[in-house]
C-alpha atoms as a PDB file:
ATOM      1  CA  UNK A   1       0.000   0.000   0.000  1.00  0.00           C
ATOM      2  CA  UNK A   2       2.738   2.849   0.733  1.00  0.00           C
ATOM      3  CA  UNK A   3       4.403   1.769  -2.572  1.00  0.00           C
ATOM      4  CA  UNK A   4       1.108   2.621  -4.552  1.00  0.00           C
ATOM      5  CA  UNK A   5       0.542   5.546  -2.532  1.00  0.00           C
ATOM      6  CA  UNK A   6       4.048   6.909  -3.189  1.00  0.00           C
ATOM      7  CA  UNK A   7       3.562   5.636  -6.757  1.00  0.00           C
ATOM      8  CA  UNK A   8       0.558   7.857  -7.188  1.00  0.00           C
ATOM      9  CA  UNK A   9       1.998  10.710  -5.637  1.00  0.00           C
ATOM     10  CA  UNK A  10       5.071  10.652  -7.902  1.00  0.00           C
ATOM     11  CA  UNK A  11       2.282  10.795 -10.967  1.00  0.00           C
ATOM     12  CA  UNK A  12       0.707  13.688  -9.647  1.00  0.00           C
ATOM     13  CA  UNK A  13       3.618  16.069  -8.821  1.00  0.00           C
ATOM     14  CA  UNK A  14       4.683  14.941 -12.600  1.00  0.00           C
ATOM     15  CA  UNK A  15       1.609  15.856 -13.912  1.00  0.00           C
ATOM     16  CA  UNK A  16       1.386  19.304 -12.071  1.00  0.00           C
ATOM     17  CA  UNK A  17       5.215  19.905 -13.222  1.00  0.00           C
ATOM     18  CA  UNK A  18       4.506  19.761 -16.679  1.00  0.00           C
ATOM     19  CA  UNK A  19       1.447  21.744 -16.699  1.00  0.00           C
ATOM     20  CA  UNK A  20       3.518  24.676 -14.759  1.00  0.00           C
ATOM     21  CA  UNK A  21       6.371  23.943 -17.441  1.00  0.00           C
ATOM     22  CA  UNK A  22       3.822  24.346 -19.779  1.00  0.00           C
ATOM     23  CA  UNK A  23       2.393  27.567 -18.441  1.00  0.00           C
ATOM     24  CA  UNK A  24       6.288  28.829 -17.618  1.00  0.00           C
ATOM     25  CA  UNK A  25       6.382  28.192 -21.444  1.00  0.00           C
ATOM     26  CA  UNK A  26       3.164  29.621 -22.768  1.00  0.00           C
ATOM     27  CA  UNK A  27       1.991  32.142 -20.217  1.00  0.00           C
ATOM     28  CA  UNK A  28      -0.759  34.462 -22.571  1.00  0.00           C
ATOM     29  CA  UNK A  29      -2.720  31.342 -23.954  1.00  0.00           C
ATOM     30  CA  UNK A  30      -2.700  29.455 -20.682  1.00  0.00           C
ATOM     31  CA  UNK A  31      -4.180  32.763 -18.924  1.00  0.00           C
ATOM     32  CA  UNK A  32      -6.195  33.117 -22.177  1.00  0.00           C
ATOM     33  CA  UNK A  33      -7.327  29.323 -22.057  1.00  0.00           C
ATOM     34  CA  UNK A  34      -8.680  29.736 -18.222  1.00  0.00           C
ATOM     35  CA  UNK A  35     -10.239  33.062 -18.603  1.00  0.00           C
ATOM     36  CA  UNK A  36     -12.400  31.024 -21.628  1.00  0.00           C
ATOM     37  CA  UNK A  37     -12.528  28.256 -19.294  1.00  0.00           C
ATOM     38  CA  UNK A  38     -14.580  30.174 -16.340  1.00  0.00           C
ATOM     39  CA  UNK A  39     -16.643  32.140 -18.967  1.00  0.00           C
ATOM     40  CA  UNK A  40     -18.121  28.988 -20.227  1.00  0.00           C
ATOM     41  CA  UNK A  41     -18.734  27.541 -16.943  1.00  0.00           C
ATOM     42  CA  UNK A  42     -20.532  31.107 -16.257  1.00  0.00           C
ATOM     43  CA  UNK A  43     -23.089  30.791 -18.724  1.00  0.00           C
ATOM     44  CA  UNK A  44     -23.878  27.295 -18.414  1.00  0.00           C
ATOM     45  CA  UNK A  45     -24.333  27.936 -14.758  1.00  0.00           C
ATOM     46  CA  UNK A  46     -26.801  31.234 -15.217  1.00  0.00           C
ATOM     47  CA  UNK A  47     -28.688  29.657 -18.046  1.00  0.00           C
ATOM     48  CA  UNK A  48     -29.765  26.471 -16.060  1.00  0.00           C
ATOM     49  CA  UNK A  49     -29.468  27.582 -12.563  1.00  0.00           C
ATOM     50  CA  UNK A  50     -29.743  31.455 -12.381  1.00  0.00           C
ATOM     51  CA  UNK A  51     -32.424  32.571 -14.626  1.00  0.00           C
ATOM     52  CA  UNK A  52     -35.788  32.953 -13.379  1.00  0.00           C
ATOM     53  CA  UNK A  53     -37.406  33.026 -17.011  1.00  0.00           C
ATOM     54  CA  UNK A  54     -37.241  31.342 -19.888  1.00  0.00           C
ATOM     55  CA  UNK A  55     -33.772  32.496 -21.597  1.00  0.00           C
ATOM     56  CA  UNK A  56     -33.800  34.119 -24.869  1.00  0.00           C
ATOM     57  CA  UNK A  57     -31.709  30.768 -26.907  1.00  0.00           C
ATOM     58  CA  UNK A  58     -32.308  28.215 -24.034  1.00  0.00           C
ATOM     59  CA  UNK A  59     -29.844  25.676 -24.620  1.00  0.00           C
ATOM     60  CA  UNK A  60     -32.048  22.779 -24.348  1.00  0.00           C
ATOM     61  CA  UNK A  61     -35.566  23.101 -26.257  1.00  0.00           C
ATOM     62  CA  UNK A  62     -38.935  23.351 -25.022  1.00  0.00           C
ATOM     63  CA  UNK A  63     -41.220  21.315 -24.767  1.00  0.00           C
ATOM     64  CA  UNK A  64     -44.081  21.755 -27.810  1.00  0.00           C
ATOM     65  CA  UNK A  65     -47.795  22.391 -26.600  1.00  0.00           C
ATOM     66  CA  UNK A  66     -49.924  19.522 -27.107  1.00  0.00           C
ATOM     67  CA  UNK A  67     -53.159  19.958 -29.174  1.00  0.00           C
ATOM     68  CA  UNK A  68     -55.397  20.700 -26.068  1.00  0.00           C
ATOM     69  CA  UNK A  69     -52.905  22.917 -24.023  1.00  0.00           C
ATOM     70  CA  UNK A  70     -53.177  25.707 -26.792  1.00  0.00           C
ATOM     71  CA  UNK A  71     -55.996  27.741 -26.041  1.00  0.00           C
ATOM     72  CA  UNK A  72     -58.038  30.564 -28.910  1.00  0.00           C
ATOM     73  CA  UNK A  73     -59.665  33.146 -28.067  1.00  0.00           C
ATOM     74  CA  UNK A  74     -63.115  33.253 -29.298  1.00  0.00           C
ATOM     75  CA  UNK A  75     -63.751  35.954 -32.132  1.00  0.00           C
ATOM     76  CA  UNK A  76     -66.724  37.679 -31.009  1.00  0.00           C
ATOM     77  CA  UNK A  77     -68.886  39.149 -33.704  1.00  0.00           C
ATOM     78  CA  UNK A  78     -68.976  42.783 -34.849  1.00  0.00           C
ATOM     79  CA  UNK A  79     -72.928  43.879 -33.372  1.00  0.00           C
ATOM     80  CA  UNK A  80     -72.141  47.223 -34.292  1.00  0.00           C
ATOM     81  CA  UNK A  81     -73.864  48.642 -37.784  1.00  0.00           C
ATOM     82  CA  UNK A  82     -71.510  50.358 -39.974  1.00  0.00           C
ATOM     83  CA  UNK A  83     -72.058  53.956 -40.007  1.00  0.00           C
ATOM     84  CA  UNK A  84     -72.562  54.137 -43.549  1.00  0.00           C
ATOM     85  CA  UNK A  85     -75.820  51.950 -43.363  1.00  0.00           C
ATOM     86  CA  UNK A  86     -76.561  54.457 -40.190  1.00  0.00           C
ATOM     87  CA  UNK A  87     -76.175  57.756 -42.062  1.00  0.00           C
ATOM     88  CA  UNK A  88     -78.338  55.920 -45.226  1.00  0.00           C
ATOM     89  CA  UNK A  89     -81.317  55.113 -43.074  1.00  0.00           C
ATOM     90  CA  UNK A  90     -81.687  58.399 -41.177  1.00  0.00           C
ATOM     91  CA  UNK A  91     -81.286  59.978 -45.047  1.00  0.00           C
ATOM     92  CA  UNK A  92     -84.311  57.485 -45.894  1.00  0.00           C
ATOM     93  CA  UNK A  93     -86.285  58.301 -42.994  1.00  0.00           C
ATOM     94  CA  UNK A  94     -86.126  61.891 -42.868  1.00  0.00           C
ATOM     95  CA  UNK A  95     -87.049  61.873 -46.687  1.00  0.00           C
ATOM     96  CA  UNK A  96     -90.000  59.782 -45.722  1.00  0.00           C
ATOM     97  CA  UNK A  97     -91.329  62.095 -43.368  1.00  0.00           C
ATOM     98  CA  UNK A  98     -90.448  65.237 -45.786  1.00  0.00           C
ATOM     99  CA  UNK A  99     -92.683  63.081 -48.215  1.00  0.00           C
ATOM    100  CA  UNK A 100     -95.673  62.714 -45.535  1.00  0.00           C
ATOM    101  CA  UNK A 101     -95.573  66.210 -44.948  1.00  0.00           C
ATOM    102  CA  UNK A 102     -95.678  67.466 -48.445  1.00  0.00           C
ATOM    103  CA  UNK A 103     -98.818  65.273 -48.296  1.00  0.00           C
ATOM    104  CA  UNK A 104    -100.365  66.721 -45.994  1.00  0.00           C
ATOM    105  CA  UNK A 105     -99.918  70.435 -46.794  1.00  0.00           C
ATOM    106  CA  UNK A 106     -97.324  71.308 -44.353  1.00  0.00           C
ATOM    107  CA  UNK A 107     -94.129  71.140 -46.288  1.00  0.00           C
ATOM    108  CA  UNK A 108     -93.288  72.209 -50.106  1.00  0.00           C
ATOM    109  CA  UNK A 109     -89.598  71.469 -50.313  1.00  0.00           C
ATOM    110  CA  UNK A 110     -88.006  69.011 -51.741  1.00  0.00           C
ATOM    111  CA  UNK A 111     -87.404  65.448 -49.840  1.00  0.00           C
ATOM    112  CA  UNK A 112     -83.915  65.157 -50.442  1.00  0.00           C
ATOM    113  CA  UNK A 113     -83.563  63.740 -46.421  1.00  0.00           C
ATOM    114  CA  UNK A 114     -81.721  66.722 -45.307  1.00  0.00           C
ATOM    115  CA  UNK A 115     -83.560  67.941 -41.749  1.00  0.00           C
ATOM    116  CA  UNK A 116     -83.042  72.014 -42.561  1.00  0.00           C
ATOM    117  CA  UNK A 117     -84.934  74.978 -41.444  1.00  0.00           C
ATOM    118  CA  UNK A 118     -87.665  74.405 -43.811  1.00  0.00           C
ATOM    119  CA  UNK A 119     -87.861  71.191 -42.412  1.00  0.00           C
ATOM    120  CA  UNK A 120     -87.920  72.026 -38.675  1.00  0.00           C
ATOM    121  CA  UNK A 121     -90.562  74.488 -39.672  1.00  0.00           C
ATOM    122  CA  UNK A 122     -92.751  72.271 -41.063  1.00  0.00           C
ATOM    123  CA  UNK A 123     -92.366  69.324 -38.359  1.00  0.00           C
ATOM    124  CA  UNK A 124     -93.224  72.437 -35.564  1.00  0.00           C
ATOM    125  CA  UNK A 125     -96.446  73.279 -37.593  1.00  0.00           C
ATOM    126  CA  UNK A 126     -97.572  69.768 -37.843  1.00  0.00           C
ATOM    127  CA  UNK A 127     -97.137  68.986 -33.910  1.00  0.00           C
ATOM    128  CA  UNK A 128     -98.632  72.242 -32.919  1.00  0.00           C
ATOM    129  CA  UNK A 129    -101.815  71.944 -34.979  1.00  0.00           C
ATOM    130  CA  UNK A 130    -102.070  68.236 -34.375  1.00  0.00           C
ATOM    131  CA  UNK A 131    -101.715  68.730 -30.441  1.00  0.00           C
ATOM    132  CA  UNK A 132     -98.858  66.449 -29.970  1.00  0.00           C
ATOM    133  CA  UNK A 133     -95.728  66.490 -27.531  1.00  0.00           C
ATOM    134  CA  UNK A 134     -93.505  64.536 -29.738  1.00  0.00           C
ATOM    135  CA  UNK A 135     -90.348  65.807 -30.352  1.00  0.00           C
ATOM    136  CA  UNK A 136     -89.376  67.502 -33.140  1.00  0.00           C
ATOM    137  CA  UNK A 137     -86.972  65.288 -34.283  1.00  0.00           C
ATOM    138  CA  UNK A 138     -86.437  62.754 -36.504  1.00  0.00           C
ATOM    139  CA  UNK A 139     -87.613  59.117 -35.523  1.00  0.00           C
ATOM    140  CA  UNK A 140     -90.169  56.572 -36.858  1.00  0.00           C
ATOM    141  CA  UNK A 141     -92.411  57.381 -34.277  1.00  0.00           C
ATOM    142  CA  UNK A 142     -92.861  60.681 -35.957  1.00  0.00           C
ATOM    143  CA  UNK A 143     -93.013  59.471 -39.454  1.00  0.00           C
ATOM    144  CA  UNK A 144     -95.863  57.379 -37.912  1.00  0.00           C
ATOM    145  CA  UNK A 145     -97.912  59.857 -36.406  1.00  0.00           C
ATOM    146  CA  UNK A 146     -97.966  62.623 -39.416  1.00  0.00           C
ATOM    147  CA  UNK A 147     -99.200  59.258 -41.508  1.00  0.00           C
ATOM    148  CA  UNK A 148    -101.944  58.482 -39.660  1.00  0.00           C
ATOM    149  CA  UNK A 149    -103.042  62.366 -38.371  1.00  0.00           C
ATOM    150  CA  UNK A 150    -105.905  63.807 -39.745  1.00  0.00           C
ATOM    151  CA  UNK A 151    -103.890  67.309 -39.180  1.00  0.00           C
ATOM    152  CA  UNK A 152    -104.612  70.263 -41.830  1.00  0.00           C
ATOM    153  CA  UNK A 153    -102.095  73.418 -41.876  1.00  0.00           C
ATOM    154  CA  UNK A 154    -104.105  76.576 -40.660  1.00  0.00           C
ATOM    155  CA  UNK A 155    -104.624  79.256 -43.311  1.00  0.00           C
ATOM    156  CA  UNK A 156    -102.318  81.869 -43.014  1.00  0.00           C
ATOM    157  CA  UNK A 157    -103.506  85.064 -41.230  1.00  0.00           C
ATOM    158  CA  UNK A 158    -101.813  88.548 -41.629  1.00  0.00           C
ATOM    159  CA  UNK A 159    -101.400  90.850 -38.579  1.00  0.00           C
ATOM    160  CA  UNK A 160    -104.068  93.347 -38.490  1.00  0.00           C
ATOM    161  CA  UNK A 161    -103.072  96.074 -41.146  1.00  0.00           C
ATOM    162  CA  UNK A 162    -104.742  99.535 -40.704  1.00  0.00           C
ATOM    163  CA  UNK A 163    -106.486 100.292 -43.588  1.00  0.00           C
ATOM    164  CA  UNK A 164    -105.882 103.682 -43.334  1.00  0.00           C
ATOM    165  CA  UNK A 165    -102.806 106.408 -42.927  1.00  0.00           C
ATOM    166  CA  UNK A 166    -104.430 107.687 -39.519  1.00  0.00           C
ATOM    167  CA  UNK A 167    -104.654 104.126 -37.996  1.00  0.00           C
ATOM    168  CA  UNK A 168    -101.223 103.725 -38.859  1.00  0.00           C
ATOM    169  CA  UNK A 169    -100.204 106.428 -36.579  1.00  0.00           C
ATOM    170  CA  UNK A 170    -102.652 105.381 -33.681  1.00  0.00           C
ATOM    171  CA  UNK A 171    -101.577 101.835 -33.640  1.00  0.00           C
ATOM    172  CA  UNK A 172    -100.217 100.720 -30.795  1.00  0.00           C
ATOM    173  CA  UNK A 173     -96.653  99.348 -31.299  1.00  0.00           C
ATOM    174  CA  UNK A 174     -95.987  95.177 -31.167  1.00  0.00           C
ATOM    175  CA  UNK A 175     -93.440  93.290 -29.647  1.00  0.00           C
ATOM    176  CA  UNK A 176     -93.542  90.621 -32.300  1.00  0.00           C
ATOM    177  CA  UNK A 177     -93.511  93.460 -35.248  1.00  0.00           C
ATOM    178  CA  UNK A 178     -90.697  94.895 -33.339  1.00  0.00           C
ATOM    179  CA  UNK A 179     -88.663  91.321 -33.063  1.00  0.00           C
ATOM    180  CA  UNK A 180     -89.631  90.373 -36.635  1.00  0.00           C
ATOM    181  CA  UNK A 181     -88.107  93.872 -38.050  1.00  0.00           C
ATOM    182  CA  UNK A 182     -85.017  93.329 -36.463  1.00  0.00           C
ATOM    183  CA  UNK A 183     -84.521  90.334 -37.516  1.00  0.00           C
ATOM    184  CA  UNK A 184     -84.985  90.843 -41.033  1.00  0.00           C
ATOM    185  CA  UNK A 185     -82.929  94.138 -40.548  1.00  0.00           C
ATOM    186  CA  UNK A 186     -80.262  92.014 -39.181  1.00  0.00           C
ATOM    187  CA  UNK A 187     -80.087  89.562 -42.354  1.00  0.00           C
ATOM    188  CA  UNK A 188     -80.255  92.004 -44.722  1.00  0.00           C
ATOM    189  CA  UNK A 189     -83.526  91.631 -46.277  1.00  0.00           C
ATOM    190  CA  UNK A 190     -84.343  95.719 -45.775  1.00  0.00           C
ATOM    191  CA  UNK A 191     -83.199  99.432 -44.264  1.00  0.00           C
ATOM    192  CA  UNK A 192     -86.029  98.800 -41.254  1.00  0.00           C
ATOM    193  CA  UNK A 193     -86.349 100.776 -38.240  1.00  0.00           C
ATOM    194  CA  UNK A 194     -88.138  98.606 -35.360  1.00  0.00           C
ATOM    195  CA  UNK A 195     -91.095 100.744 -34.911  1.00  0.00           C
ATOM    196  CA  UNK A 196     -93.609  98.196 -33.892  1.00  0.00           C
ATOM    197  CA  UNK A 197     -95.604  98.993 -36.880  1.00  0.00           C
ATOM    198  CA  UNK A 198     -96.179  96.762 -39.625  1.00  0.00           C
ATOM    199  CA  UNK A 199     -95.445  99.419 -42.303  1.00  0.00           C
ATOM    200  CA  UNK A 200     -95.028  99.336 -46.214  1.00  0.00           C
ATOM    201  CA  UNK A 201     -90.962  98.918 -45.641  1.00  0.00           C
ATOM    202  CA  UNK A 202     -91.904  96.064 -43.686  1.00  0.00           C
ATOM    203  CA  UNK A 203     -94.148  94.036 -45.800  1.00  0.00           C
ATOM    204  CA  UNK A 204     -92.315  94.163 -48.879  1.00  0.00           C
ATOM    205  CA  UNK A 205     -89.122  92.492 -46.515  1.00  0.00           C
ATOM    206  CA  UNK A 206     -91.745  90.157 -45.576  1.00  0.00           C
ATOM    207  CA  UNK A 207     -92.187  89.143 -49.137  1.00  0.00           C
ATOM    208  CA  UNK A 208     -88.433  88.834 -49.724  1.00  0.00           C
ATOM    209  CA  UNK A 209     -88.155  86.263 -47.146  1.00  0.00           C
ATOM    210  CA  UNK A 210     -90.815  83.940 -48.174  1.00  0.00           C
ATOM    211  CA  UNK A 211     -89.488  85.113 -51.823  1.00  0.00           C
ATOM    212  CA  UNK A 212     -86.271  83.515 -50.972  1.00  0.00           C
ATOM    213  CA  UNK A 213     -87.569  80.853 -48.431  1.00  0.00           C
ATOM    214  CA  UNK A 214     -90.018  79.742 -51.125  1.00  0.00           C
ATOM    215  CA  UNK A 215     -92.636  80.524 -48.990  1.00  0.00           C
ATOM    216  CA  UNK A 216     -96.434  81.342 -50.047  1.00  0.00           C
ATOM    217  CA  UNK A 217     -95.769  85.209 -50.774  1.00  0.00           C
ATOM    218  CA  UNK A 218     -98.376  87.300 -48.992  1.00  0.00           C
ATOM    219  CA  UNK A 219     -96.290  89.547 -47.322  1.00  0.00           C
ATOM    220  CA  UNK A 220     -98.621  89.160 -44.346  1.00  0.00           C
ATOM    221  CA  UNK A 221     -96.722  88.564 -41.013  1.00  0.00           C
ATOM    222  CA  UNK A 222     -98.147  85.291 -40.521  1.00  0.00           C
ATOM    223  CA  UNK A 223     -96.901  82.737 -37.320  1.00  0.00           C
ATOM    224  CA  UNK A 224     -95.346  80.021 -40.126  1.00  0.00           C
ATOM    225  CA  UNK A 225     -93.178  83.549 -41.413  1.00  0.00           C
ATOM    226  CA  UNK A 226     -92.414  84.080 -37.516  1.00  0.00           C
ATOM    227  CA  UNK A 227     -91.463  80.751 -37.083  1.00  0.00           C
ATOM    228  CA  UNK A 228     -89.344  80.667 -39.929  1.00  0.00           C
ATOM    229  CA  UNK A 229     -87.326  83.502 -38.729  1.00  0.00           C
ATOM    230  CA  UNK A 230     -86.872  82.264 -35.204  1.00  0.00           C
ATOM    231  CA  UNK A 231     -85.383  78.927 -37.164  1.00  0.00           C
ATOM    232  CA  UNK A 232     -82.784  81.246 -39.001  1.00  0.00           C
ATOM    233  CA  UNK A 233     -81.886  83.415 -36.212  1.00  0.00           C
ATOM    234  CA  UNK A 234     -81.775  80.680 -33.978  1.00  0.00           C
ATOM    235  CA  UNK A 235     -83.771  82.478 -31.389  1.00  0.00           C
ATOM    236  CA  UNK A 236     -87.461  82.514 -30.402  1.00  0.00           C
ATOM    237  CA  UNK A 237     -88.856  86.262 -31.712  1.00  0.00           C
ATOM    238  CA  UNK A 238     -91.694  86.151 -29.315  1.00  0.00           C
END
């Protein structure tokens, strides 16, 4: 036994000579061989010990999912209408009801499905000589009701005109005259002072506004012509 210790002990210091004598000989690459050496050793370390996630190129691959491990969402379909087909039906529908009014006397415009002034107008004359509450907006309900009323427009009445140059002057002045004047003062349609009094200056502005609204020309200060106006201004006149 102390032979083959003594043996092995002999082959060890001769081993560890000639790896000094080699390092004595070669000194960069040996320091270069270790320093490659531990690097390796690093990364094989922190890629199967150190990481907590999956690394990047792990050096053994995964596993593949099985059929029934991969999960799909479900594609849930689109309930929303595209607002094309939105903008085309309320087009349709207000047409329809410009069409139902036309038939019934309270609208002369064309039904091109575009909810204007004339429109408005029109809609507020129906619902206030029908007695409804509906809105004045565009719905089906609407286009309903104005099918299946009975509902005549009212025959336009002028404000009481003095016949005469002295009841001019003793007329008492209106508030509605008064809003009316300066309202067609303020879109240009004549030089009017707001007097009160329905004058000559003022009817013949009258009749350029249902001239150019394509109105039934009268020149008579009628509530359709007052309504009208309060549409454009965007303000009630009374």
């Amino acid at each position: 036994m102390p032979r083959r210790s003594a043996r092995r002990n002999a082959v060890t210091f001769e081993g560890a000579g000639r790896l000094a004598a080699a390092i004595g000989e070669h000194p960069r690459e040996s320091v270069a061989l270790i320093v490659v050496t531990v690097a390796i050793f690093s990364i094989v370390v922190n890629a199967l010990f150190l990481q907590k996630g999956p690394h990047p190129a792990p050096i053994f691959a995964n596993r593949p999912l099985l059929p029934q491990e991969m999960t799909i969402a479900p594609r849930l379909p689109n309930t929303q209408p595209a607002p094309e087909a939105n903008n085309q039906g309320r087009l349709q529908l207000i047409a329809n009801i410009q069409r139902e009014l036309t038939r019934k006397g309270f609208y002369d415009g064309p039904a091109d499905g575009i909810w204007g002034a004339k429109t408005d107008t029109a809609v507020r004359d129906f619902l206030q000589t029908a007695g409804l509450k509906t809105n004045a907006e565009a719905s089906d309900g609407l286009l309903r009701a104005i099918a299946a009323s009975n509902a005549k427009p009212a025959s336009t009445t002028g404000a009481a005109t003095p016949a005469d140059p002295i009841g001019k002057l003793i007329a008492p002045p209106s508030k509605r005259v008064t809003a009316v004047q300066r309202a067609l003062a303020d879109f240009g349609y004549g030089q009017i002072r707001p007097t009160g009094i329905f004058d000559a200056d003022t009817k013949a502005a009258v009749e350029r506004f249902e001239r150019e609204r394509r109105l039934p020309i009268d020149g008579q200060l009628s509530d359709r012509v007052v309504r009208e106006l309060a549409a454009m201004t965007g303000r009630p006149l009374e």
